[in-house]
PDB file of N, CA and C in Angstrom:
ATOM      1  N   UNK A   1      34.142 -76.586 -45.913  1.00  0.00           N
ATOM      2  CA  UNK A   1      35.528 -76.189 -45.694  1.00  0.00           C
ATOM      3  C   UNK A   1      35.659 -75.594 -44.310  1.00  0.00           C
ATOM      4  N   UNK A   2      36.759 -76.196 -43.640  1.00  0.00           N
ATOM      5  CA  UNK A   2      36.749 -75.821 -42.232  1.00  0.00           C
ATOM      6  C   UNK A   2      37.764 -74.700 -42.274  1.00  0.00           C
ATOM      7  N   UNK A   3      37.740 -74.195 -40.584  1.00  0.00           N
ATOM      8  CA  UNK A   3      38.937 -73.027 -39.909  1.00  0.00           C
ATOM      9  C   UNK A   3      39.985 -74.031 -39.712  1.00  0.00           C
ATOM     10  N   UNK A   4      41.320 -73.461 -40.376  1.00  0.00           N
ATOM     11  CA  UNK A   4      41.956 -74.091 -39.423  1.00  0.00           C
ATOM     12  C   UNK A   4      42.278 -73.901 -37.809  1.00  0.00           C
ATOM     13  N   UNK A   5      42.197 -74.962 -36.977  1.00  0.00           N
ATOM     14  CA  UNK A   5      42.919 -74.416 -35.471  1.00  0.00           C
ATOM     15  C   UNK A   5      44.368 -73.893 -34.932  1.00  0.00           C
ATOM     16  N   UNK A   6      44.575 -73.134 -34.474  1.00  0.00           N
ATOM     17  CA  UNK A   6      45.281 -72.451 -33.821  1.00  0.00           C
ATOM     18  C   UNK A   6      46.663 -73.173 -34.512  1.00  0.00           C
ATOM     19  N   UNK A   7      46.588 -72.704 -35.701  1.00  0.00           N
ATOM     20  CA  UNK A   7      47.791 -72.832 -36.391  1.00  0.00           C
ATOM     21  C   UNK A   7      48.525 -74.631 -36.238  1.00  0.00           C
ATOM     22  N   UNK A   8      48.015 -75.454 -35.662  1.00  0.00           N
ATOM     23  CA  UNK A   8      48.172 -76.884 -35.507  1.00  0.00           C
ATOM     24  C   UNK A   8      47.691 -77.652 -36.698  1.00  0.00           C
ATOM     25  N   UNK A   9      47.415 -77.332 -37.945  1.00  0.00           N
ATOM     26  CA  UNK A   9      46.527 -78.207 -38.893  1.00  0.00           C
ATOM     27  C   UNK A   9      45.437 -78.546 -38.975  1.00  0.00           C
ATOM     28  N   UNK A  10      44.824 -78.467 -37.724  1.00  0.00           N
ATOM     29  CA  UNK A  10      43.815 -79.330 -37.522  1.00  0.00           C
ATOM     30  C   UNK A  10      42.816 -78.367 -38.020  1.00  0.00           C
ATOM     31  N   UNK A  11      41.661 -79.247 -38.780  1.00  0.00           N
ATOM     32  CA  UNK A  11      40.688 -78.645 -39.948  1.00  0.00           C
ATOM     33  C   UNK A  11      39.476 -78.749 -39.069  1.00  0.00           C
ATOM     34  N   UNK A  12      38.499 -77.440 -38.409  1.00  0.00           N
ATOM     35  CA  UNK A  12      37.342 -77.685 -37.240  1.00  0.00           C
ATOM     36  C   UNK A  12      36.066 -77.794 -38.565  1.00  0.00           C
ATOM     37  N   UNK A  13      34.989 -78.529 -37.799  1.00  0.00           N
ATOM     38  CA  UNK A  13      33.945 -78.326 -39.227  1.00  0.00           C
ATOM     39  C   UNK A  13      33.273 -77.121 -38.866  1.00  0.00           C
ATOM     40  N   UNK A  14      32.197 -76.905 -39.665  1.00  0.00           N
ATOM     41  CA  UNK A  14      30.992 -76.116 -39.368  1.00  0.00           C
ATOM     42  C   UNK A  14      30.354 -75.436 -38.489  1.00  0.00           C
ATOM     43  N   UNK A  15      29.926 -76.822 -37.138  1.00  0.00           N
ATOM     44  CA  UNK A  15      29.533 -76.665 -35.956  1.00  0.00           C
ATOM     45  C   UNK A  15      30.863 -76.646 -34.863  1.00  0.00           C
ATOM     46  N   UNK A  16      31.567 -77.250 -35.585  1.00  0.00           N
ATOM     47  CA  UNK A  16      32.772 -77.139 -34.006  1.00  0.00           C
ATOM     48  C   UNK A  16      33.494 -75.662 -33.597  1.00  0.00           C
ATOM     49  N   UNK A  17      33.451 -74.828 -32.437  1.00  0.00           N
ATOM     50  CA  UNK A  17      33.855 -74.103 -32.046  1.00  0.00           C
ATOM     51  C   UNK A  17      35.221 -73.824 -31.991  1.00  0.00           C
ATOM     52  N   UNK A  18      36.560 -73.020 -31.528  1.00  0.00           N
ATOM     53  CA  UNK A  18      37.636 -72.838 -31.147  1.00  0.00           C
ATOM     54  C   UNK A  18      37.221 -72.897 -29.318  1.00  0.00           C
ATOM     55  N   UNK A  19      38.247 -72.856 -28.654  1.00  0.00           N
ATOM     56  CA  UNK A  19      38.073 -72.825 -27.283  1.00  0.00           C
ATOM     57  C   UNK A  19      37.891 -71.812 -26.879  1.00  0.00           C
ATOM     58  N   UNK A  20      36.543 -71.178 -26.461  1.00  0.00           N
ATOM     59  CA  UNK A  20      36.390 -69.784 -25.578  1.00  0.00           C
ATOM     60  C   UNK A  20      35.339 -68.988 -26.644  1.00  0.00           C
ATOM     61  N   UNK A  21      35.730 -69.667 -27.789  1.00  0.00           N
ATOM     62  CA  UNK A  21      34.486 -68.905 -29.283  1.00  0.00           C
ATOM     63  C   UNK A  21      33.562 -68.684 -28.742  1.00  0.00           C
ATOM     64  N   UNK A  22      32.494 -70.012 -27.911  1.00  0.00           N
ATOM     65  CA  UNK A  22      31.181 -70.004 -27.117  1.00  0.00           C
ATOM     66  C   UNK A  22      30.722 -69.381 -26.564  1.00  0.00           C
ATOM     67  N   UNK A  23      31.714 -68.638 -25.717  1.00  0.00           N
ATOM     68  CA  UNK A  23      31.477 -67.947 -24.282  1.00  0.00           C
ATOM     69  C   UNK A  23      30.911 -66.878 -23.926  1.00  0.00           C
ATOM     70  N   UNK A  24      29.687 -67.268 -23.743  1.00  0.00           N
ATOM     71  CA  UNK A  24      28.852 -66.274 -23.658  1.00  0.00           C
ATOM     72  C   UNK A  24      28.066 -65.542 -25.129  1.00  0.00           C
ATOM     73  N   UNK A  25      27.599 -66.520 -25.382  1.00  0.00           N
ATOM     74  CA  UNK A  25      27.353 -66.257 -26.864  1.00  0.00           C
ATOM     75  C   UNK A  25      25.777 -66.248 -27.120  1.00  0.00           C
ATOM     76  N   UNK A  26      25.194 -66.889 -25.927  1.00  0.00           N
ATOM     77  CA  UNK A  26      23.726 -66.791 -25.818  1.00  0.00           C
ATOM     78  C   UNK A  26      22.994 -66.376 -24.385  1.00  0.00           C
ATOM     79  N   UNK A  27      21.915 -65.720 -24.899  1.00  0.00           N
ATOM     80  CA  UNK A  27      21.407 -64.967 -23.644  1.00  0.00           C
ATOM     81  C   UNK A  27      20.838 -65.911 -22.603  1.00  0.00           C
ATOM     82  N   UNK A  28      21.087 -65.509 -21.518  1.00  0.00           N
ATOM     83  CA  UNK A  28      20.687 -67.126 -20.230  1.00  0.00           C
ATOM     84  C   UNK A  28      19.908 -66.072 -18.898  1.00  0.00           C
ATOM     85  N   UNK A  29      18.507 -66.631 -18.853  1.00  0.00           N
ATOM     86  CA  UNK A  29      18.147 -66.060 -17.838  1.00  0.00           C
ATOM     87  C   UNK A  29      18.426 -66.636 -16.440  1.00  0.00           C
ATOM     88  N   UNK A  30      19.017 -67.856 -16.299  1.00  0.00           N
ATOM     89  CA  UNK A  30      19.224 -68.162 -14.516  1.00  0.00           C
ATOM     90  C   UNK A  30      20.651 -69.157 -15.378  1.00  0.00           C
ATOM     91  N   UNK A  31      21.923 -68.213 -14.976  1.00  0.00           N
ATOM     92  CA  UNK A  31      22.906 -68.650 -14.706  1.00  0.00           C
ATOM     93  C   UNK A  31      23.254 -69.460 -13.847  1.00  0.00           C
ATOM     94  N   UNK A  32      24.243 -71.058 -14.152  1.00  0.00           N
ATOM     95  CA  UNK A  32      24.912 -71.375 -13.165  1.00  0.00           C
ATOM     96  C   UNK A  32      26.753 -71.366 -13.343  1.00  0.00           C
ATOM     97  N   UNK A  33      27.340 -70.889 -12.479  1.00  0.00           N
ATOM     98  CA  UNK A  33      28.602 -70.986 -13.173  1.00  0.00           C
ATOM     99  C   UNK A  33      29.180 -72.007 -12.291  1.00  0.00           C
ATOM    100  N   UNK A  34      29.964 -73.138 -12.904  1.00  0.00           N
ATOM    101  CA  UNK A  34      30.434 -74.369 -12.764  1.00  0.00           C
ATOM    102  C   UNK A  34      31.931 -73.705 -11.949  1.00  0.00           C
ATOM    103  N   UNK A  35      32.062 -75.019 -11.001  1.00  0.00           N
ATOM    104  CA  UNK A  35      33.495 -74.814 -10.594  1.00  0.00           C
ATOM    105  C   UNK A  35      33.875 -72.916  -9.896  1.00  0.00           C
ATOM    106  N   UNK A  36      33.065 -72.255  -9.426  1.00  0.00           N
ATOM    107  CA  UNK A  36      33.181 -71.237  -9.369  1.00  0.00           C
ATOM    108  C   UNK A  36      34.160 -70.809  -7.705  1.00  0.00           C
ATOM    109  N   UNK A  37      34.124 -71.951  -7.130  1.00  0.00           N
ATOM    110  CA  UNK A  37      35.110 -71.632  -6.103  1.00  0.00           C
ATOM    111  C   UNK A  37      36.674 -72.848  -6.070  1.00  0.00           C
ATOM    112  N   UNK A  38      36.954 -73.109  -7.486  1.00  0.00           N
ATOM    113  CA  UNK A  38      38.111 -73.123  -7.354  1.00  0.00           C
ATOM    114  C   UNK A  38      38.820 -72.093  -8.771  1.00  0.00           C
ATOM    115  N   UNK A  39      40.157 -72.125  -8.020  1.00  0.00           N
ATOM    116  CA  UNK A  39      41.197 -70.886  -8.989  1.00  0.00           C
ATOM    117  C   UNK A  39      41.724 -71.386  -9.994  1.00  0.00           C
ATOM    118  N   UNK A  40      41.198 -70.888 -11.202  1.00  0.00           N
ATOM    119  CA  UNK A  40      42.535 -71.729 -11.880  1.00  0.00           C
ATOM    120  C   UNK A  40      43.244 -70.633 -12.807  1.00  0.00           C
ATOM    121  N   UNK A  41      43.673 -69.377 -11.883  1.00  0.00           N
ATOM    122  CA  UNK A  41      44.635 -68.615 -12.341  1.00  0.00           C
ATOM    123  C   UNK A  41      46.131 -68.744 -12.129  1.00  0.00           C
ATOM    124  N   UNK A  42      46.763 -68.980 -12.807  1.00  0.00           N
ATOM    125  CA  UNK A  42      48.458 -69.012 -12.336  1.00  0.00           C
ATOM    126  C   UNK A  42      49.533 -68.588 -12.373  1.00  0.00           C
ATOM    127  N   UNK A  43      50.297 -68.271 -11.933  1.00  0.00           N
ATOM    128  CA  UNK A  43      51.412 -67.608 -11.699  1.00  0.00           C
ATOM    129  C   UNK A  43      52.665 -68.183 -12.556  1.00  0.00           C
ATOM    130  N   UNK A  44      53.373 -67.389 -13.264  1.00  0.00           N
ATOM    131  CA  UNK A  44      54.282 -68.115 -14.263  1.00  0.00           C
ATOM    132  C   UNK A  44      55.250 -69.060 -13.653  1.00  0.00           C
ATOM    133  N   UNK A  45      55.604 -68.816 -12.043  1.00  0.00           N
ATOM    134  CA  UNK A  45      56.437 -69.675 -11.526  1.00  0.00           C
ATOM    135  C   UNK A  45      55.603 -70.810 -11.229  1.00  0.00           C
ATOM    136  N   UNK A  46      54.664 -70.730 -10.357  1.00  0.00           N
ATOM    137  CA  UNK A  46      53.805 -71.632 -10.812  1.00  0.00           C
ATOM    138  C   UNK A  46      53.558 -73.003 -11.846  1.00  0.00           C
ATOM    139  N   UNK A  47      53.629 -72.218 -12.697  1.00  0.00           N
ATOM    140  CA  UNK A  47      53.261 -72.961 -13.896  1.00  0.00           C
ATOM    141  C   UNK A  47      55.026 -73.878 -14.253  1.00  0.00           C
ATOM    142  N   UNK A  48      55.567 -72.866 -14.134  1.00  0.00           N
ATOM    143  CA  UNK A  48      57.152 -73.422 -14.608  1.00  0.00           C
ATOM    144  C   UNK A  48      56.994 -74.657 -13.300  1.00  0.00           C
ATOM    145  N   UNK A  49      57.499 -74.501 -12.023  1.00  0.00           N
ATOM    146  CA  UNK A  49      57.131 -75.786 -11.151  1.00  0.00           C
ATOM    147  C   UNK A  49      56.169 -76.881 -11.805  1.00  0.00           C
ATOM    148  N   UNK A  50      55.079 -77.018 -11.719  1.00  0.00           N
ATOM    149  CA  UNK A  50      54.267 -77.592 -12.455  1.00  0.00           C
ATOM    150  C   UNK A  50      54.761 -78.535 -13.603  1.00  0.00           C
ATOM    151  N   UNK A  51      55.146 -77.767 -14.639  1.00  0.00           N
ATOM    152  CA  UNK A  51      56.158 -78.405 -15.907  1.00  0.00           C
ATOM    153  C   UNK A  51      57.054 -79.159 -15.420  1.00  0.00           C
ATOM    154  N   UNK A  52      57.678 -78.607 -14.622  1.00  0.00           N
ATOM    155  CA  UNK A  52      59.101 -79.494 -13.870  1.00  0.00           C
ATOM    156  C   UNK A  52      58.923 -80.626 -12.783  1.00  0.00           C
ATOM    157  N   UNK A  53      57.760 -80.511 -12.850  1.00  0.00           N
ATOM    158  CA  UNK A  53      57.114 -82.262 -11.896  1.00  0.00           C
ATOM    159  C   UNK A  53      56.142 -83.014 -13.291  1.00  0.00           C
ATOM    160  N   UNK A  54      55.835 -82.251 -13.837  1.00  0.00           N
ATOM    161  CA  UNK A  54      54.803 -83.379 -14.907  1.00  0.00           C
ATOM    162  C   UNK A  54      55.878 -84.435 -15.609  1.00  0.00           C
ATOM    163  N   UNK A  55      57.046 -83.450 -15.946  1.00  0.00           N
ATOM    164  CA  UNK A  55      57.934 -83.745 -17.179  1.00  0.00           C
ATOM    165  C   UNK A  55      59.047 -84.812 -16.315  1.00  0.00           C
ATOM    166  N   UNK A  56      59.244 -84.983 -14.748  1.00  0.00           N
ATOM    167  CA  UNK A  56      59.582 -86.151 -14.356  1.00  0.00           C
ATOM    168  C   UNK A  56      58.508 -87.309 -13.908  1.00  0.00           C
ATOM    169  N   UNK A  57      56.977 -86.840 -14.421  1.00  0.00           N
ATOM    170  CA  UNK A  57      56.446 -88.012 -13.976  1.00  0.00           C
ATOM    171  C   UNK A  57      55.283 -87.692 -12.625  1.00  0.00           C
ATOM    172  N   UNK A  58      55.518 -86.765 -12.098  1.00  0.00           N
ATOM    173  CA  UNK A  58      54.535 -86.862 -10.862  1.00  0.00           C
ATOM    174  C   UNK A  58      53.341 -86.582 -11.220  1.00  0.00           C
ATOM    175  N   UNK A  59      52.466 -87.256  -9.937  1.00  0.00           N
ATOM    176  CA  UNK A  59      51.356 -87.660 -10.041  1.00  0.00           C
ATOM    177  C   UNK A  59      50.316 -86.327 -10.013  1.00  0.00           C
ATOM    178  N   UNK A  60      49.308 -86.401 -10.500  1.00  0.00           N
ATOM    179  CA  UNK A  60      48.451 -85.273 -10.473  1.00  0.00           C
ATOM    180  C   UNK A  60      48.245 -84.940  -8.754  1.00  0.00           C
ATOM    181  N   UNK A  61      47.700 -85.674  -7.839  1.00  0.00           N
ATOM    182  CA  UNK A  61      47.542 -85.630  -6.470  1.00  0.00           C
ATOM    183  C   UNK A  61      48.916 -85.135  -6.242  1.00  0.00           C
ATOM    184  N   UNK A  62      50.373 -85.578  -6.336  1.00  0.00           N
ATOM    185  CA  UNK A  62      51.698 -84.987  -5.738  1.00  0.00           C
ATOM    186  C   UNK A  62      51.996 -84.206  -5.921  1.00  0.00           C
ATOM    187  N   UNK A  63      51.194 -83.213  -7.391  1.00  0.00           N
ATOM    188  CA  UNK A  63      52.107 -81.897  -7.808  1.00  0.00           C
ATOM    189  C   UNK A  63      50.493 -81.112  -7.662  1.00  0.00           C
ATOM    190  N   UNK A  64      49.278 -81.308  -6.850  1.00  0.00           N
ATOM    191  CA  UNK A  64      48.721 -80.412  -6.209  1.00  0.00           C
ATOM    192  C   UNK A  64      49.128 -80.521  -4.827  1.00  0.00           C
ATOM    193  N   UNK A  65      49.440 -81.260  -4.245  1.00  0.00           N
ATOM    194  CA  UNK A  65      49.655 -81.143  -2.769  1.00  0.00           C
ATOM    195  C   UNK A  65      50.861 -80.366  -2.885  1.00  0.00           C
ATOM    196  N   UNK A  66      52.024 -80.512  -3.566  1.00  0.00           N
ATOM    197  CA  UNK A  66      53.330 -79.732  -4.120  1.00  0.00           C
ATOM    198  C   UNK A  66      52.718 -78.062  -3.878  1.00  0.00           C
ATOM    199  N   UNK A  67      51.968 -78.144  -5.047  1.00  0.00           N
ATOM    200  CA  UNK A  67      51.737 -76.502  -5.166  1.00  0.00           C
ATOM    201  C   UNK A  67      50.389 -76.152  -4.211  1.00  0.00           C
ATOM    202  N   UNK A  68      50.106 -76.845  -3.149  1.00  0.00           N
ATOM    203  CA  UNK A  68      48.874 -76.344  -2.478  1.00  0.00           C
ATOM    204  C   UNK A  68      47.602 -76.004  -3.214  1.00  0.00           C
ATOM    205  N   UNK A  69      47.292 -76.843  -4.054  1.00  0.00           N
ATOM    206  CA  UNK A  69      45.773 -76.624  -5.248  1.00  0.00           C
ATOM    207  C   UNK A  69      45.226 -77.533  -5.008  1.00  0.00           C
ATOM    208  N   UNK A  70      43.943 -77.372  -5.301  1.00  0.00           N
ATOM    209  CA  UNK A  70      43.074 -78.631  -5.724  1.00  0.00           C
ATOM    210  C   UNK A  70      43.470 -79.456  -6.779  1.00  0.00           C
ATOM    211  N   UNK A  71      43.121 -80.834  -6.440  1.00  0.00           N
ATOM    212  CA  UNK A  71      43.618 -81.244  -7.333  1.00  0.00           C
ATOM    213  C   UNK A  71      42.782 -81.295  -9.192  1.00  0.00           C
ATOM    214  N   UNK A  72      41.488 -81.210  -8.737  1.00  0.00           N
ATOM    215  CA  UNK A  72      40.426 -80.064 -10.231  1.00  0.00           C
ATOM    216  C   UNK A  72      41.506 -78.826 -10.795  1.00  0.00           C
ATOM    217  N   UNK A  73      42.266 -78.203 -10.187  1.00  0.00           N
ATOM    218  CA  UNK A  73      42.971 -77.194 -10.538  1.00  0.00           C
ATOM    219  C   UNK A  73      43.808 -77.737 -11.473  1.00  0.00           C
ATOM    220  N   UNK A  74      45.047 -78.419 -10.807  1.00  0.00           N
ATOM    221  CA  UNK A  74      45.763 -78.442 -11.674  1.00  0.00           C
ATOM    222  C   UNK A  74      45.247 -79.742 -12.454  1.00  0.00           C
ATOM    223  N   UNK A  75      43.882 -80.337 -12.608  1.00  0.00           N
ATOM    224  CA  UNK A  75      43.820 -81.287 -13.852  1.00  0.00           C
ATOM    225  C   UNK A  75      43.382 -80.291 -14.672  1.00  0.00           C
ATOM    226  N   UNK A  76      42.511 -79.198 -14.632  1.00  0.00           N
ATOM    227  CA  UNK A  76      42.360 -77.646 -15.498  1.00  0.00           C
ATOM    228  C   UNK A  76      43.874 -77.754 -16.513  1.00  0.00           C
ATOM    229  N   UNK A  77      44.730 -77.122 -15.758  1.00  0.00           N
ATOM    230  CA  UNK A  77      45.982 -77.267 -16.186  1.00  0.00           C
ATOM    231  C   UNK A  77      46.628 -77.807 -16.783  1.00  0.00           C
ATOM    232  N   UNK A  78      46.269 -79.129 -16.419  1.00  0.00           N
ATOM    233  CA  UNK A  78      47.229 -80.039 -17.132  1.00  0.00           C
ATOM    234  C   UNK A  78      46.289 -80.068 -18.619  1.00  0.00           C
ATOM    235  N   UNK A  79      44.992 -80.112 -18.932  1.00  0.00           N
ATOM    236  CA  UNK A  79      44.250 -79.682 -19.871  1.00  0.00           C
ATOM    237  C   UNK A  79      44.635 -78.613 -20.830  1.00  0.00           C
ATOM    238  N   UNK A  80      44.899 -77.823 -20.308  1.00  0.00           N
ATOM    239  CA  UNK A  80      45.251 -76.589 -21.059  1.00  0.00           C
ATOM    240  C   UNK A  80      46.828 -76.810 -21.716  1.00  0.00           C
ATOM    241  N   UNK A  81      47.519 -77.215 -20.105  1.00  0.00           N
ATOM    242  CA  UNK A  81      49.080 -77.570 -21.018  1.00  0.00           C
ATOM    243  C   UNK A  81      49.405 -78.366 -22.618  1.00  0.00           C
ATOM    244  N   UNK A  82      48.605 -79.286 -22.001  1.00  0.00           N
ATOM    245  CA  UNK A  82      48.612 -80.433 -22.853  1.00  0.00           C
ATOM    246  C   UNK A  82      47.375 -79.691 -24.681  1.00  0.00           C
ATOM    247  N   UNK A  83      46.885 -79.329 -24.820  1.00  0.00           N
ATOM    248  CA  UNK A  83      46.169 -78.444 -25.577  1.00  0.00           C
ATOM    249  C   UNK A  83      46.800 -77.473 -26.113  1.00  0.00           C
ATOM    250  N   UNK A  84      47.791 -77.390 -25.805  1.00  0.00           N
ATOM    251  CA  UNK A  84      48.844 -76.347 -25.900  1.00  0.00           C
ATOM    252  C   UNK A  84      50.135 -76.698 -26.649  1.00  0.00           C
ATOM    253  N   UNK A  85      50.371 -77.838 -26.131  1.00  0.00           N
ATOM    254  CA  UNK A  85      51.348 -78.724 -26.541  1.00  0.00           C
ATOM    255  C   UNK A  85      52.839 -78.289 -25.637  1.00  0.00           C
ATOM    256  N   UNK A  86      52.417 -77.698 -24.434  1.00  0.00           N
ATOM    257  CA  UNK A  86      53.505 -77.907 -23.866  1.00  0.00           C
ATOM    258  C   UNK A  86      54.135 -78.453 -22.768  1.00  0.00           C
ATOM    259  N   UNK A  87      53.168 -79.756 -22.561  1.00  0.00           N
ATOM    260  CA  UNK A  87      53.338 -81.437 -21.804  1.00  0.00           C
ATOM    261  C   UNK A  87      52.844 -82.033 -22.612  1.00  0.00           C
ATOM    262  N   UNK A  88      53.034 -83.197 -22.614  1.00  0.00           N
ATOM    263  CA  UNK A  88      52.667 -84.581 -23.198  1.00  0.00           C
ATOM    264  C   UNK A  88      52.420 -85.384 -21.933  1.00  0.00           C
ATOM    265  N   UNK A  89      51.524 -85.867 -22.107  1.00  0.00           N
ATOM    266  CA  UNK A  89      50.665 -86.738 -21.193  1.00  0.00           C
ATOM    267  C   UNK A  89      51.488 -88.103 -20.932  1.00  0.00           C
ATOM    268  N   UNK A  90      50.734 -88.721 -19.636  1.00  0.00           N
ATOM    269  CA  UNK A  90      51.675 -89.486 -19.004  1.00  0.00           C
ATOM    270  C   UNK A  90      51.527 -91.094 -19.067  1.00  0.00           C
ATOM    271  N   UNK A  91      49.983 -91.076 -19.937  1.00  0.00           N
ATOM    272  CA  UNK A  91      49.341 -92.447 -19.814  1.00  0.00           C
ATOM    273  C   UNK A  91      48.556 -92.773 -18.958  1.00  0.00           C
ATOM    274  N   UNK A  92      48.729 -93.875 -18.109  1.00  0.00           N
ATOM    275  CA  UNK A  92      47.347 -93.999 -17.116  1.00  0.00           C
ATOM    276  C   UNK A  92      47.439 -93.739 -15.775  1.00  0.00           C
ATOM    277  N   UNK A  93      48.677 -92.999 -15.551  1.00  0.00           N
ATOM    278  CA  UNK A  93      48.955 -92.741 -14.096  1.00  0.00           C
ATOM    279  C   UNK A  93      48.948 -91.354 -13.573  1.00  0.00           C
ATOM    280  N   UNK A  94      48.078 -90.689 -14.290  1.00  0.00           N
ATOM    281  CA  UNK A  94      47.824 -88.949 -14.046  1.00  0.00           C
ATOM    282  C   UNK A  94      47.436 -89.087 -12.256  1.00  0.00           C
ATOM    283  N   UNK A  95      46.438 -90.118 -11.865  1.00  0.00           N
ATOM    284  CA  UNK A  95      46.440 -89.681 -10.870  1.00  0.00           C
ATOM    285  C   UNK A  95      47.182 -90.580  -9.071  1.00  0.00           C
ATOM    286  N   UNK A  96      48.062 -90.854 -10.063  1.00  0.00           N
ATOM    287  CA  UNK A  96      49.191 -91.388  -9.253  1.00  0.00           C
ATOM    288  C   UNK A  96      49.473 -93.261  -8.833  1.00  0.00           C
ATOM    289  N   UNK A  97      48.376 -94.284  -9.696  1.00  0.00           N
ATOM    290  CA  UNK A  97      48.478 -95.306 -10.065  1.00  0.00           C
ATOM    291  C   UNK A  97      47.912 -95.426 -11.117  1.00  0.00           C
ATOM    292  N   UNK A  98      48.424 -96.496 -11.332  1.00  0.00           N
ATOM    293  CA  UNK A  98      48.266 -97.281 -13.030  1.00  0.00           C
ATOM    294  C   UNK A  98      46.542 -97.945 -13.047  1.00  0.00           C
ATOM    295  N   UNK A  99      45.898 -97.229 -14.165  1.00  0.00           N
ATOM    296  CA  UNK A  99      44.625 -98.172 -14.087  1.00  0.00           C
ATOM    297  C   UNK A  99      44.480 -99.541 -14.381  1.00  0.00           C
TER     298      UNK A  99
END
């Protein structure tokens, strides 16, 4: 019998974690921390901009050059949004052509 997740239905098993459950959960003698020089803290206006270019369509590359980020940043983002449920994804043109 699973947890449910974050109030979405969804039934995790046994071994599957929540997001962040992990973190730091076992002792590590030679740390590496991934991605450690880009930001992916944001600012609520920020984020509102962001929403307001995904939700007409722009491209992952147009709405980091938009907001001056990497573009790893806001795919972070768009991860989290979308996990969140507050974008819906765009299909195959996240990063600004069709695969």
């Amino acid at each position: 019998m699973g947890v449910s997740g974050r109030g979405r239905g969804r039934q995790l098993n046994k071994r599957e974690k929540k997001p962040g459950e992990a973190y730091m959960q076992k002792e590590r003698k030679h740390i590496y921390m991934a991605c450690e020089d880009y930001d992916f803290c944001w600012g609520r206006d920020e984020v509102k901009r962001f929403r307001e270019m995904w939700e007409v369509g722009e491209s992952l590359i147009n709405i980091s050059k938009s907001l001056g980020r990497h573009v790893n940043e806001v795919a972070i983002l768009v991860i989290d949004q979308a996990e969140k449920k507050k974008i819906e994804m765009h299909g195959s043109k996240v990063f600004g052509q069709a695969v």
